[in-house]
Protein backbone atom coordinates (compact mmCIF):
# COMPACT_ATOMS: atom_id res chain seq x y z
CA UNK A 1 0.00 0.00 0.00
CA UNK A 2 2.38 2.11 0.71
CA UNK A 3 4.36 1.75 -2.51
CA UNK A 4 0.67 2.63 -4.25
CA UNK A 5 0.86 5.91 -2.52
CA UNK A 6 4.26 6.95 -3.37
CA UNK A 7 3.76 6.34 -6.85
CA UNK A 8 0.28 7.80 -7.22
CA UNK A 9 2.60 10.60 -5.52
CA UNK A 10 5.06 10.66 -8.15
CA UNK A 11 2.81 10.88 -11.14
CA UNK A 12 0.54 13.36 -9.88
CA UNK A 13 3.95 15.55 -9.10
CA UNK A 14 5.60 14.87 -12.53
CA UNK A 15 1.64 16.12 -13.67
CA UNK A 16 1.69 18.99 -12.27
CA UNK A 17 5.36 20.06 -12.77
CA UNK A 18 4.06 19.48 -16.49
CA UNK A 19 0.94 22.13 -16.21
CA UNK A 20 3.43 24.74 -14.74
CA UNK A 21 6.08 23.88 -17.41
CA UNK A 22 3.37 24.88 -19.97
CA UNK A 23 2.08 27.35 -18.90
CA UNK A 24 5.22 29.09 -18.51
CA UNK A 25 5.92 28.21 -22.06
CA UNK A 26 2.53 29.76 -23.62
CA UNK A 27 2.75 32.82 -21.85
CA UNK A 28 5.92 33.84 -22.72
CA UNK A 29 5.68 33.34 -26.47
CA UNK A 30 3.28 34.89 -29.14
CA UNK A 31 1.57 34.16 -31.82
CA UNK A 32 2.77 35.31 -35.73
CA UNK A 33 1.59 35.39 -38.49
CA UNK A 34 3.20 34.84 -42.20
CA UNK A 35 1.67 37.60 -44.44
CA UNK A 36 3.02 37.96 -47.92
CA UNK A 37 2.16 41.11 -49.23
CA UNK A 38 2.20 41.77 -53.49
CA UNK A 39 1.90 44.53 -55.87
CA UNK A 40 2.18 48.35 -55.56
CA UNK A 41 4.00 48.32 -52.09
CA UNK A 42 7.51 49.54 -51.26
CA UNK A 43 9.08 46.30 -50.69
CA UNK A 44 7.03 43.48 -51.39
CA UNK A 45 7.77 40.19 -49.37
CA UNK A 46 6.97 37.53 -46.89
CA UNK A 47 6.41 39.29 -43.45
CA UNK A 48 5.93 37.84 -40.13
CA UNK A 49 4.03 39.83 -38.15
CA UNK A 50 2.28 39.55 -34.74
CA UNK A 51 -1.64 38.17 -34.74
CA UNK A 52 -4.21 40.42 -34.91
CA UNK A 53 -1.52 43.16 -36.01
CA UNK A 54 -3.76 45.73 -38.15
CA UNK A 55 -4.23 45.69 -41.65
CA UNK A 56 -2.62 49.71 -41.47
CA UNK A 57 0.28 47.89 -39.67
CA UNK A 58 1.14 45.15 -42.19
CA UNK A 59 1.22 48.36 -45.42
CA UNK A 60 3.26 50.36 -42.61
CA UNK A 61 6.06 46.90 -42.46
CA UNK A 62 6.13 46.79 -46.16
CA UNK A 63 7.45 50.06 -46.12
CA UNK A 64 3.75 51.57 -47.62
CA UNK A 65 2.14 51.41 -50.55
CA UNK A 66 3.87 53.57 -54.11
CA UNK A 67 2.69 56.38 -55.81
CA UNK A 68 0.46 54.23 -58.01
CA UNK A 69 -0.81 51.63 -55.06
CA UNK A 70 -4.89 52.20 -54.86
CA UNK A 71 -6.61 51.09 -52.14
CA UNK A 72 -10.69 51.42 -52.12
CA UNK A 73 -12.41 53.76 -50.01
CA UNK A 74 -14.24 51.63 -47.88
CA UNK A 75 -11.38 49.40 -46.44
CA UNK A 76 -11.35 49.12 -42.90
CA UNK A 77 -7.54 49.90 -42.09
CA UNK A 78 -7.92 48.54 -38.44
CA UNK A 79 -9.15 45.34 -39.44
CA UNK A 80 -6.83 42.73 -37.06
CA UNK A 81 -5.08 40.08 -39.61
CA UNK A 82 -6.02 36.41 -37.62
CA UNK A 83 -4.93 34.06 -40.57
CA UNK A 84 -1.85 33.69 -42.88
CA UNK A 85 -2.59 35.84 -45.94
CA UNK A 86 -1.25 37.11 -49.39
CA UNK A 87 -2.22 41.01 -49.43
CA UNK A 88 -1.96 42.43 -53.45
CA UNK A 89 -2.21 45.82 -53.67
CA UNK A 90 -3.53 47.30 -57.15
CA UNK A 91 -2.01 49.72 -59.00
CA UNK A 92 -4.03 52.86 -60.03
CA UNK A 93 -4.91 52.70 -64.35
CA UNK A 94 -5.12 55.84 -66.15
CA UNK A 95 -6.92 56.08 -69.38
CA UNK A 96 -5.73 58.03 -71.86
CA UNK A 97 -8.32 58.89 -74.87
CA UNK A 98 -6.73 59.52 -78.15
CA UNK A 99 -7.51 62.48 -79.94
CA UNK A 100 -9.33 61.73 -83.11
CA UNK A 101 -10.67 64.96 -83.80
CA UNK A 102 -9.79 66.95 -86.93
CA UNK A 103 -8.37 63.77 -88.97
């Protein structure tokens, strides 16, 4: 019996030493996310940045978006990034109408 008790004492110590061990281990470390941004940005890449960083955040690592980069008006520039994504920016188009007149 008494053998029982020191090795029911042993495994629930080695348990618990385990639970502190991780939870050490989760709160020191944090979360990233690969984001590989495309297109009419400064310097286009793979970034790792920190989950939830904001969509403003991400433009900001890649050094922002060109002269020609277009972005809609509606985008939400707070919007938190949760997932691994590819971000392409657009460039802006210009038309340019020939002149036909007088020919």
């Amino acid at each position: 019996m008494k053998e029982k008790i020191i090795c029911l004492s042993f495994i629930l110590l080695v348990f618990l030493f385990g639970i502190i061990i991780n939870t050490v281990n989760n709160t020191d470390t944090e979360r990233y996310i690969k984001v590989t941004m495309k297109g009419a940005v400064r310097h286009s890449g793979v970034y790792f940045c920190k989950y939830g960083s904001s969509f403003a955040k991400i433009i900001e690592t890649a050094g922002g978006i060109t002269e020609r980069g277009y972005l809609p008006e509606g985008l939400d520039y707070n919007m938190p990034i949760t997932n691994d994504i590819t971000i392409n920016i657009p460039a802006k188009y210009y038309s340019i109408k020939k002149n036909t007149e007088g020919r």
